[in-house]
N, C-alpha and C. Protein backbone atom coordinates (compact mmCIF):
# COMPACT_ATOMS: atom_id res chain seq x y z
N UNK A 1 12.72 -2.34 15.73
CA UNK A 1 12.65 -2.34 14.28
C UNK A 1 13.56 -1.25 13.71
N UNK A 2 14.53 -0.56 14.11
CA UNK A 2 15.76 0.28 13.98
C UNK A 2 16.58 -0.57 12.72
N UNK A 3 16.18 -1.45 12.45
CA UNK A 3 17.18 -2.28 10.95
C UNK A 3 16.29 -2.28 9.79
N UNK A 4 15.20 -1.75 10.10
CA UNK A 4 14.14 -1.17 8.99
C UNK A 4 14.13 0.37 8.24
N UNK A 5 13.90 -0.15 6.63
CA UNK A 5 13.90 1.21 6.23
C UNK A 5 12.52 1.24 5.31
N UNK A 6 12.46 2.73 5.12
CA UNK A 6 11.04 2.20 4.28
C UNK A 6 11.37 3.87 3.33
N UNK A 7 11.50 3.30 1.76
CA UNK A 7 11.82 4.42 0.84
C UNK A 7 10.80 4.05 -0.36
N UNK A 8 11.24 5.07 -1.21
CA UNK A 8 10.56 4.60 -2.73
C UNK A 8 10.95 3.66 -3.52
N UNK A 9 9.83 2.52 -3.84
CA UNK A 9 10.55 1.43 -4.73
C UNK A 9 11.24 1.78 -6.01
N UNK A 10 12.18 1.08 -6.24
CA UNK A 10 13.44 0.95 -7.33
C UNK A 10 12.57 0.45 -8.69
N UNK A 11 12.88 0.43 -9.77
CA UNK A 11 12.70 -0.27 -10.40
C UNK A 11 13.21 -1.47 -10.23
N UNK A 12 14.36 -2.01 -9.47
CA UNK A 12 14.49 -3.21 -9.24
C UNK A 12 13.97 -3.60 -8.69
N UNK A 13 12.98 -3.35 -7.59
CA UNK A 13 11.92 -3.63 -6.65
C UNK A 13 11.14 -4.89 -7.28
N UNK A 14 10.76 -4.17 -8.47
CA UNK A 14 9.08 -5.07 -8.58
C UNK A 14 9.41 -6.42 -8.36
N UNK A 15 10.44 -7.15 -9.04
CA UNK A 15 9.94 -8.65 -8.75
C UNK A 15 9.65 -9.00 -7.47
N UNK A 16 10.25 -8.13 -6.60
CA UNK A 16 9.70 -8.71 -4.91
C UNK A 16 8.81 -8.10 -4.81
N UNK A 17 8.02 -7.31 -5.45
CA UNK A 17 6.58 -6.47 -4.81
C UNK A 17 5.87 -7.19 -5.28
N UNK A 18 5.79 -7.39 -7.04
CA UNK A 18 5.03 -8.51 -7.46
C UNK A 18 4.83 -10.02 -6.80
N UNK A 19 5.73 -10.42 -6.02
CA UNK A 19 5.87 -11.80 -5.77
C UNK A 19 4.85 -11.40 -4.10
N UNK A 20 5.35 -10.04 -3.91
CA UNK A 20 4.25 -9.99 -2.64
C UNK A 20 2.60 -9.87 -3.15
N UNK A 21 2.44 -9.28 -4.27
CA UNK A 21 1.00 -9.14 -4.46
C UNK A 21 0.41 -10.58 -4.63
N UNK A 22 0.99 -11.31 -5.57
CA UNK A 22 0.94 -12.72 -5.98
C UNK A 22 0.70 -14.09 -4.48
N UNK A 23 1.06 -13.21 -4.02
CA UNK A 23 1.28 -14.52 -2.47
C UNK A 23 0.06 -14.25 -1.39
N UNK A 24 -1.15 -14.29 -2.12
CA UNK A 24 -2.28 -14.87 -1.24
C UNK A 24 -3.74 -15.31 -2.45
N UNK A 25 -4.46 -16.03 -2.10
CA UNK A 25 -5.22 -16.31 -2.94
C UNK A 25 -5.72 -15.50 -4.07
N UNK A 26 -6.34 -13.83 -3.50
CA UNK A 26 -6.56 -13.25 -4.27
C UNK A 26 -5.43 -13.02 -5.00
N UNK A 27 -4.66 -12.24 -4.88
CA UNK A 27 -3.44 -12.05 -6.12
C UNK A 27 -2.71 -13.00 -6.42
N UNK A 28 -2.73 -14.33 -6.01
CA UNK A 28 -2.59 -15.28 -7.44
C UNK A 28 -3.11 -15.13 -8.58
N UNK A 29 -4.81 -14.87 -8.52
CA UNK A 29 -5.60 -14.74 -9.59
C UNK A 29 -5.47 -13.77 -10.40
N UNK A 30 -5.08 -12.66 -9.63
CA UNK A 30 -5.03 -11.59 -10.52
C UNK A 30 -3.27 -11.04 -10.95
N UNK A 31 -2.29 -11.32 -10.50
CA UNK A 31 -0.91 -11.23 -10.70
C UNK A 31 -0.20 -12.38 -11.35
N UNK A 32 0.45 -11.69 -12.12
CA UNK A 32 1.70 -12.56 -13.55
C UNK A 32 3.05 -12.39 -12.61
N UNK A 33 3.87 -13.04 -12.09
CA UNK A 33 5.08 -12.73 -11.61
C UNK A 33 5.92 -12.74 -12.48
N UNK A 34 5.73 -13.47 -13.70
CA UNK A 34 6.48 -14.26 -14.60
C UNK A 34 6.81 -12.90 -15.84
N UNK A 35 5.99 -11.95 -15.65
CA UNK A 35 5.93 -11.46 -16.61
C UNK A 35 5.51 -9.89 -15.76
N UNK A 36 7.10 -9.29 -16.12
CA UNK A 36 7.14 -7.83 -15.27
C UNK A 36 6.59 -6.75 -16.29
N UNK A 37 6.69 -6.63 -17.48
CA UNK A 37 6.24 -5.77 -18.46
C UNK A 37 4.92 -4.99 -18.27
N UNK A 38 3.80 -5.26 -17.75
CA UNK A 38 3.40 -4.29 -17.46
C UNK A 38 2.94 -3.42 -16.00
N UNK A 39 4.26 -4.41 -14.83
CA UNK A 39 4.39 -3.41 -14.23
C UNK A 39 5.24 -2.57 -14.08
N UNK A 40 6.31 -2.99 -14.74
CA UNK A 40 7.56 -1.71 -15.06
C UNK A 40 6.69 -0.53 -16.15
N UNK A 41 5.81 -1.01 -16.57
CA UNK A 41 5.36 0.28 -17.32
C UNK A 41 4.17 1.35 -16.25
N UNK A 42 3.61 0.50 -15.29
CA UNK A 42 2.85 1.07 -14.29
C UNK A 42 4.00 1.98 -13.36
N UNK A 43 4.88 1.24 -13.07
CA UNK A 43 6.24 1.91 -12.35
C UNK A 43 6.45 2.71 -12.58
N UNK A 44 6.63 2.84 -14.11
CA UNK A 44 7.08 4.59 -14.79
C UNK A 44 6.02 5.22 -14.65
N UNK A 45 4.86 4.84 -15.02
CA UNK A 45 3.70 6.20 -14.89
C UNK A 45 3.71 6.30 -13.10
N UNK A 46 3.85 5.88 -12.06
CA UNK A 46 4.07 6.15 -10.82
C UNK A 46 4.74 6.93 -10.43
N UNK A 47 6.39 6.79 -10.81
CA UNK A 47 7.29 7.08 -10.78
C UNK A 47 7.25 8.80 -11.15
N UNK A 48 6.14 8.76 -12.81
CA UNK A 48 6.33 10.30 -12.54
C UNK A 48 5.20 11.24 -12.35
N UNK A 49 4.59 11.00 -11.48
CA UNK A 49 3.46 11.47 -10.85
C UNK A 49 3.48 11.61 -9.47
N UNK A 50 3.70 12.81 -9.02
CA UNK A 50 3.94 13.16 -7.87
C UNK A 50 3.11 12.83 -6.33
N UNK A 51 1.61 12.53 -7.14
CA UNK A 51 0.86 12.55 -5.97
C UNK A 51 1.11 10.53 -5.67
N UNK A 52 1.87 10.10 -6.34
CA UNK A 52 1.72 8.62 -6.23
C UNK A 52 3.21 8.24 -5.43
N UNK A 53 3.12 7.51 -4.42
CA UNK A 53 4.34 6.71 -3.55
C UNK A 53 3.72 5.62 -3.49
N UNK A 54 5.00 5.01 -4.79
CA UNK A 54 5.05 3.56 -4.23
C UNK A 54 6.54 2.84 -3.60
N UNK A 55 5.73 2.83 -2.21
CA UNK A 55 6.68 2.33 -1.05
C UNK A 55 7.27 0.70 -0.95
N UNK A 56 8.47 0.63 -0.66
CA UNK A 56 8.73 -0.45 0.36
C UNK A 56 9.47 -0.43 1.27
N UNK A 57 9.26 -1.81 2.59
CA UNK A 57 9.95 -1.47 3.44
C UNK A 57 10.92 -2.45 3.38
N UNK A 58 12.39 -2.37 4.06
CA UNK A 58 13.54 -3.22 3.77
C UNK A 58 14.19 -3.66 5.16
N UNK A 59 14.48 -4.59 5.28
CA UNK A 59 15.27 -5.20 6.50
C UNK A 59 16.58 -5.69 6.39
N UNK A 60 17.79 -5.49 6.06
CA UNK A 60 18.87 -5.82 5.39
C UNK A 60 19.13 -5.42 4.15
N UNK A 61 18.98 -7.00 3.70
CA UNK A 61 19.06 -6.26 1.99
C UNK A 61 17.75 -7.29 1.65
N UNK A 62 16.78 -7.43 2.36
CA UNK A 62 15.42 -8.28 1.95
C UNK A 62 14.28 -7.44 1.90
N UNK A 63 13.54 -6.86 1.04
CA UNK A 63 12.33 -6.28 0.89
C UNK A 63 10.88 -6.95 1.58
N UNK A 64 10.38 -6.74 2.81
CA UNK A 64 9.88 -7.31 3.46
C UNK A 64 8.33 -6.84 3.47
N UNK A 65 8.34 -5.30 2.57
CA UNK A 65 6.48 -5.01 2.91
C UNK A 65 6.79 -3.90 1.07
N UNK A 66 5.18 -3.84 0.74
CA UNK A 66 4.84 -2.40 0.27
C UNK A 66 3.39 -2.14 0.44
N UNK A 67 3.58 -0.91 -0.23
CA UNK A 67 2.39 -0.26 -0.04
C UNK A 67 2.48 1.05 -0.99
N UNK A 68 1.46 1.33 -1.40
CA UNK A 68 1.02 2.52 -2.27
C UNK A 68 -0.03 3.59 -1.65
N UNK A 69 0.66 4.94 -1.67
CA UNK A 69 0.02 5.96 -0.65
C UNK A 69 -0.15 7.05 -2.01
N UNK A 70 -1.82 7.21 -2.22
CA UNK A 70 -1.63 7.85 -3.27
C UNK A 70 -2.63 9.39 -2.63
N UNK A 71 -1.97 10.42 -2.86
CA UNK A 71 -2.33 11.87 -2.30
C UNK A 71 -3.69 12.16 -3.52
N UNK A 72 -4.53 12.69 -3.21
CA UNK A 72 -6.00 13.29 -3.84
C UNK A 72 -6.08 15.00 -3.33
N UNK A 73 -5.84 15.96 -4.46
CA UNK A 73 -6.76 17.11 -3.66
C UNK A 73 -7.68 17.05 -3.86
N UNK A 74 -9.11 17.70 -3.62
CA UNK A 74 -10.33 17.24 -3.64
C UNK A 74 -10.95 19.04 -3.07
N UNK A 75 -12.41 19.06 -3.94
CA UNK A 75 -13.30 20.15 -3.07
C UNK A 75 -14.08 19.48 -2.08
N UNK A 76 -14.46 18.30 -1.61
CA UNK A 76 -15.39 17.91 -0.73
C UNK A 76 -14.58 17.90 0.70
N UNK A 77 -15.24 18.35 2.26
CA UNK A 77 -14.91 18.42 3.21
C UNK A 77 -13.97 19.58 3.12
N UNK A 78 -14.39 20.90 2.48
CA UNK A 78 -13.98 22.06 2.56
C UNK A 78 -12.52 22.01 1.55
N UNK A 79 -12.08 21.67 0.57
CA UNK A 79 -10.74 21.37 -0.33
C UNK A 79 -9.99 20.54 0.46
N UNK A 80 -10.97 19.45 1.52
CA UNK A 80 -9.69 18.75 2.13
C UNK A 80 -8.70 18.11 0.99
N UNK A 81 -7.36 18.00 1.16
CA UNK A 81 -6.52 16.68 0.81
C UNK A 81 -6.89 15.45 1.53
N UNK A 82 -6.85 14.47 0.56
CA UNK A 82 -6.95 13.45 1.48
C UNK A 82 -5.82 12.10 0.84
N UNK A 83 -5.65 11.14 1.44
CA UNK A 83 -4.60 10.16 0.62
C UNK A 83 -5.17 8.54 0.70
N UNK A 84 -4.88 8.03 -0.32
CA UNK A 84 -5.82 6.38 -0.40
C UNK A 84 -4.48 5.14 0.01
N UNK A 85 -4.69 4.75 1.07
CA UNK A 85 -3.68 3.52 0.98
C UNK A 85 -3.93 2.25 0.37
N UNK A 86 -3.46 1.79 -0.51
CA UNK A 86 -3.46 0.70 -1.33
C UNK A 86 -2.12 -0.58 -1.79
N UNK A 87 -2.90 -1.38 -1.74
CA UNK A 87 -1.90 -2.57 -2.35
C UNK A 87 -0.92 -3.05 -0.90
N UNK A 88 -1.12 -3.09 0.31
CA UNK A 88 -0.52 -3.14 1.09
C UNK A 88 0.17 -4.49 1.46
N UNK A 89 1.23 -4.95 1.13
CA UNK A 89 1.13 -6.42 1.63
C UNK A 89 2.85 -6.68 2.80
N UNK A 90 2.34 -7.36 3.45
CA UNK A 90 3.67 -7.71 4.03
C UNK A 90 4.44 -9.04 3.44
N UNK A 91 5.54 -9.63 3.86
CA UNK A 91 6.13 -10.52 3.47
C UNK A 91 5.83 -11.79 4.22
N UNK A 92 5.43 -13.01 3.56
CA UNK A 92 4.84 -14.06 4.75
C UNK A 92 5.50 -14.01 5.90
N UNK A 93 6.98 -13.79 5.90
CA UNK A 93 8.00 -14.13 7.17
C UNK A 93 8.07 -12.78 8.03
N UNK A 94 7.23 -11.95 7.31
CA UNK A 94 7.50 -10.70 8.88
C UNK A 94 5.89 -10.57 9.37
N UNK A 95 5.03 -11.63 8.95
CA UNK A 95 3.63 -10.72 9.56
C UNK A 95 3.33 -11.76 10.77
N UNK A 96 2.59 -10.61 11.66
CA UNK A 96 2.59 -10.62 13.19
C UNK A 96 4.18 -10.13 13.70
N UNK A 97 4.87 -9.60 12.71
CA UNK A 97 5.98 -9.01 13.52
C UNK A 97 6.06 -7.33 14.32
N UNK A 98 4.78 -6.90 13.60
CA UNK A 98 4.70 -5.44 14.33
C UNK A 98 4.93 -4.36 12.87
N UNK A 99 5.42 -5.10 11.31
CA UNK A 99 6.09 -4.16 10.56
C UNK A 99 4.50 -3.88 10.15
N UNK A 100 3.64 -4.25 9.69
CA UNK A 100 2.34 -3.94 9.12
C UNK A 100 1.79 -2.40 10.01
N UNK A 101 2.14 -2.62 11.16
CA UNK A 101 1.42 -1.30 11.87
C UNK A 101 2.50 -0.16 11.77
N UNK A 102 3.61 -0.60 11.64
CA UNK A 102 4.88 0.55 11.66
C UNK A 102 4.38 1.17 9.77
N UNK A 103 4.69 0.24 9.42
CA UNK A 103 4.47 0.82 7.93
C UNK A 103 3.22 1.34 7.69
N UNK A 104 1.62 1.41 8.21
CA UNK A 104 0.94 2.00 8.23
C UNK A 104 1.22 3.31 8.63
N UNK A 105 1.02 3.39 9.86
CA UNK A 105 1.67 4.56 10.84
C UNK A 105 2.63 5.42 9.76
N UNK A 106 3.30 4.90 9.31
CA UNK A 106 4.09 5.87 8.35
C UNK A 106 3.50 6.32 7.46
N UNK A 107 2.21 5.85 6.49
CA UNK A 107 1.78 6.29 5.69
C UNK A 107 0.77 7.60 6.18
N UNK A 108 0.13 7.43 7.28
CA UNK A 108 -0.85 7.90 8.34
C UNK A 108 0.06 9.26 8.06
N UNK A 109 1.95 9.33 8.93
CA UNK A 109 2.30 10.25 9.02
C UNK A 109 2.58 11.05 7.73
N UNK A 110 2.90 10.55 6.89
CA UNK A 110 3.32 10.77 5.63
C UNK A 110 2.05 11.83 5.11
N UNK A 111 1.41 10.98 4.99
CA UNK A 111 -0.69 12.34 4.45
C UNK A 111 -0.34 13.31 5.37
N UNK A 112 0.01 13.08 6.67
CA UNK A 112 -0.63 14.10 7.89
C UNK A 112 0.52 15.20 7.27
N UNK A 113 1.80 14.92 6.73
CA UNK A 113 3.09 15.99 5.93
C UNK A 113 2.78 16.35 4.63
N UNK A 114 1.68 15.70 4.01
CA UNK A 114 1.10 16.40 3.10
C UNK A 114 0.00 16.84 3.03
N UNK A 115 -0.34 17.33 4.44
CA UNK A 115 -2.05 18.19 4.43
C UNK A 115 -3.14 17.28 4.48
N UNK A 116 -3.24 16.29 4.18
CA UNK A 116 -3.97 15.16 4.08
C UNK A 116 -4.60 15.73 5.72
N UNK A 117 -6.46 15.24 5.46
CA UNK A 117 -7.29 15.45 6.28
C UNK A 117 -8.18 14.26 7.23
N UNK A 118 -7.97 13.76 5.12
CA UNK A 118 -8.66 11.63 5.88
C UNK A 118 -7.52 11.08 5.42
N UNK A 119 -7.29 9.94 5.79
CA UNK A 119 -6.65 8.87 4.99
C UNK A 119 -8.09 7.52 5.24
N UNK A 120 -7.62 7.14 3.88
CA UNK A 120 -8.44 5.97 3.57
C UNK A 120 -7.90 5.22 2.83
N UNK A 121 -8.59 4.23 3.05
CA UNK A 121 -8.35 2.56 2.04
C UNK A 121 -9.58 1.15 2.17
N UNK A 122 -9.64 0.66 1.33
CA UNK A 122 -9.93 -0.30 0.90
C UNK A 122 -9.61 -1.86 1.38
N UNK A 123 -10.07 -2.74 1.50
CA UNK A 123 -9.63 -4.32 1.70
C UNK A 123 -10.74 -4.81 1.04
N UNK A 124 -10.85 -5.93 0.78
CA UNK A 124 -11.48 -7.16 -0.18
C UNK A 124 -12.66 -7.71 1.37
N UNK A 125 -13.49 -7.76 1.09
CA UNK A 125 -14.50 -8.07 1.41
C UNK A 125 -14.30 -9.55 2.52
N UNK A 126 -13.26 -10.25 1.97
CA UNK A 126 -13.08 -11.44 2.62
C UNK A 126 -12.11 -11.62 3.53
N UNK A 127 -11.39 -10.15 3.56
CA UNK A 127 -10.09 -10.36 3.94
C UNK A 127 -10.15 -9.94 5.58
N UNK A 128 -11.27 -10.83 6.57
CA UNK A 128 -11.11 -10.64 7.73
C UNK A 128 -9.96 -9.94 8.50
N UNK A 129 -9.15 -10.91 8.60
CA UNK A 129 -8.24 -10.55 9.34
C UNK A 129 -7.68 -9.13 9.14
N UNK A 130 -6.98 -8.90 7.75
CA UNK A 130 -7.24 -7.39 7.70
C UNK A 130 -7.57 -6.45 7.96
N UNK A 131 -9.00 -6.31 8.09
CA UNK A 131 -9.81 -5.79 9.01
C UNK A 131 -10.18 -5.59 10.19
N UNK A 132 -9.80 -6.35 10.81
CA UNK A 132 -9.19 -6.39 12.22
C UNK A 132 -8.03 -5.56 12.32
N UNK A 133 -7.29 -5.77 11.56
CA UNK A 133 -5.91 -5.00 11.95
C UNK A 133 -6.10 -3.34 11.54
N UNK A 134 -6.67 -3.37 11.08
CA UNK A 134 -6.78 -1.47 10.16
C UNK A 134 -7.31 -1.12 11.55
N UNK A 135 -8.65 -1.57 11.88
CA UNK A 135 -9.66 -1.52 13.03
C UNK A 135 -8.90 -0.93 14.39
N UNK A 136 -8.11 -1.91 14.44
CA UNK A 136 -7.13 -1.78 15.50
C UNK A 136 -6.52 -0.48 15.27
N UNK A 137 -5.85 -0.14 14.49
CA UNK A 137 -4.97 1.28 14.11
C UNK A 137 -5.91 2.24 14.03
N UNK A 138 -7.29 2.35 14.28
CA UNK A 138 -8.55 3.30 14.33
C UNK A 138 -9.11 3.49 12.96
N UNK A 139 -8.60 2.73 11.63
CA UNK A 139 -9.70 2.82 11.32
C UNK A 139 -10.97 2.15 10.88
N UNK A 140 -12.17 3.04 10.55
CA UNK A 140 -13.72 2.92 10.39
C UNK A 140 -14.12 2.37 8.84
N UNK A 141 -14.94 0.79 9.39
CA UNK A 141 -15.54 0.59 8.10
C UNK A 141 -16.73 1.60 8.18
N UNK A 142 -16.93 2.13 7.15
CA UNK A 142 -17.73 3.80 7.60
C UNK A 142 -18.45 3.43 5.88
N UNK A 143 -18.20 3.22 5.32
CA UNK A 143 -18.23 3.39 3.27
C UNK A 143 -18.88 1.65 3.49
N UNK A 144 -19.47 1.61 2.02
CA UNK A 144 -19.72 0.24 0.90
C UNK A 144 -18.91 0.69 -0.18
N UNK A 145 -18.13 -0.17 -0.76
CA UNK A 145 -17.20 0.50 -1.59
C UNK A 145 -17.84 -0.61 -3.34
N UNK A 146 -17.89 -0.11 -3.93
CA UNK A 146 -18.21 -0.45 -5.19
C UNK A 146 -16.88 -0.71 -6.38
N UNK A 147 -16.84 -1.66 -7.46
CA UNK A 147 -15.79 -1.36 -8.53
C UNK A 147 -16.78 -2.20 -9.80
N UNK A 148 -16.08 -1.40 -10.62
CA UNK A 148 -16.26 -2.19 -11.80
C UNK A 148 -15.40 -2.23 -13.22
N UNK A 149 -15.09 -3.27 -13.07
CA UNK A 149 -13.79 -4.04 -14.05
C UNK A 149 -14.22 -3.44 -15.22
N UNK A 150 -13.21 -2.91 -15.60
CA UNK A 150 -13.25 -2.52 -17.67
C UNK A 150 -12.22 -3.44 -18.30
């Protein structure tokens, strides 16, 4: 995987990040591809907030994964830092290729360069397979995780 890069998304990014969130049942429902406006405005508030990376990874000139690694300082577990991985998706044509665990692993290393103590994240309740794969990379469904829509 030496033809892989993985930097901070562009603002030209989104339509392929969006089109990745959009491309499984759940984010059909919840993603507009058609209509970038309010994530170029999420982009900018990302963009300038330091504790927020939003990543992708690239194979040529084709955007093939992202992911959002967002840093927390915190007083619980002695002022650990800790960092939340979110929004993670690969591209239909690279998964089972090995990039999902590389691009984790990077985020893993990435917290571990910013003091980060846990890293954690989230998946959808349904999203088996997922879960399997985090599992695999060590980590623990350990939490019940709660939300509620405003």
């Amino acid at each position: 995987m030496s033809d892989l890069e993985i930097r901070p998304a562009a603002v030209g990014d989104l339509a392929d990040i969006v089109a990745m969130l959009a491309d499984d049942p759940l984010g059909a429902q919840r993603e507009s591809p058609d209509d970038l406006t309010p994530y170029t405005a999420a982009y900018e508030r990302l963009v300038h907030d330091p504790n927020q990376h939003l990543m992708v990874a690239v194979r040529g000139a084709k955007l093939v994964g992202t992911l959002q690694l967002t840093i927390i300082p915190g007083l619980s577990r002695r002022g650990s830092t800790r960092s939340i991985i979110e929004a993670v998706r690969i591209h239909a044509d690279e998964r089972g290729s090995g990039l999902g665990t590389q691009f984790i692993e990077w985020a893993i290393e990435e917290s571990r360069r910013q003091g980060c103590r846990l890293v954690q994240l989230t998946s959808d309740a349904t999203r088996k397979d997922a879960h399997r794969f985090y599992e695999r990379l060590g980590f623990e469904a350990s939490h019940v995780g709660f939300k509620l829509s405003l």
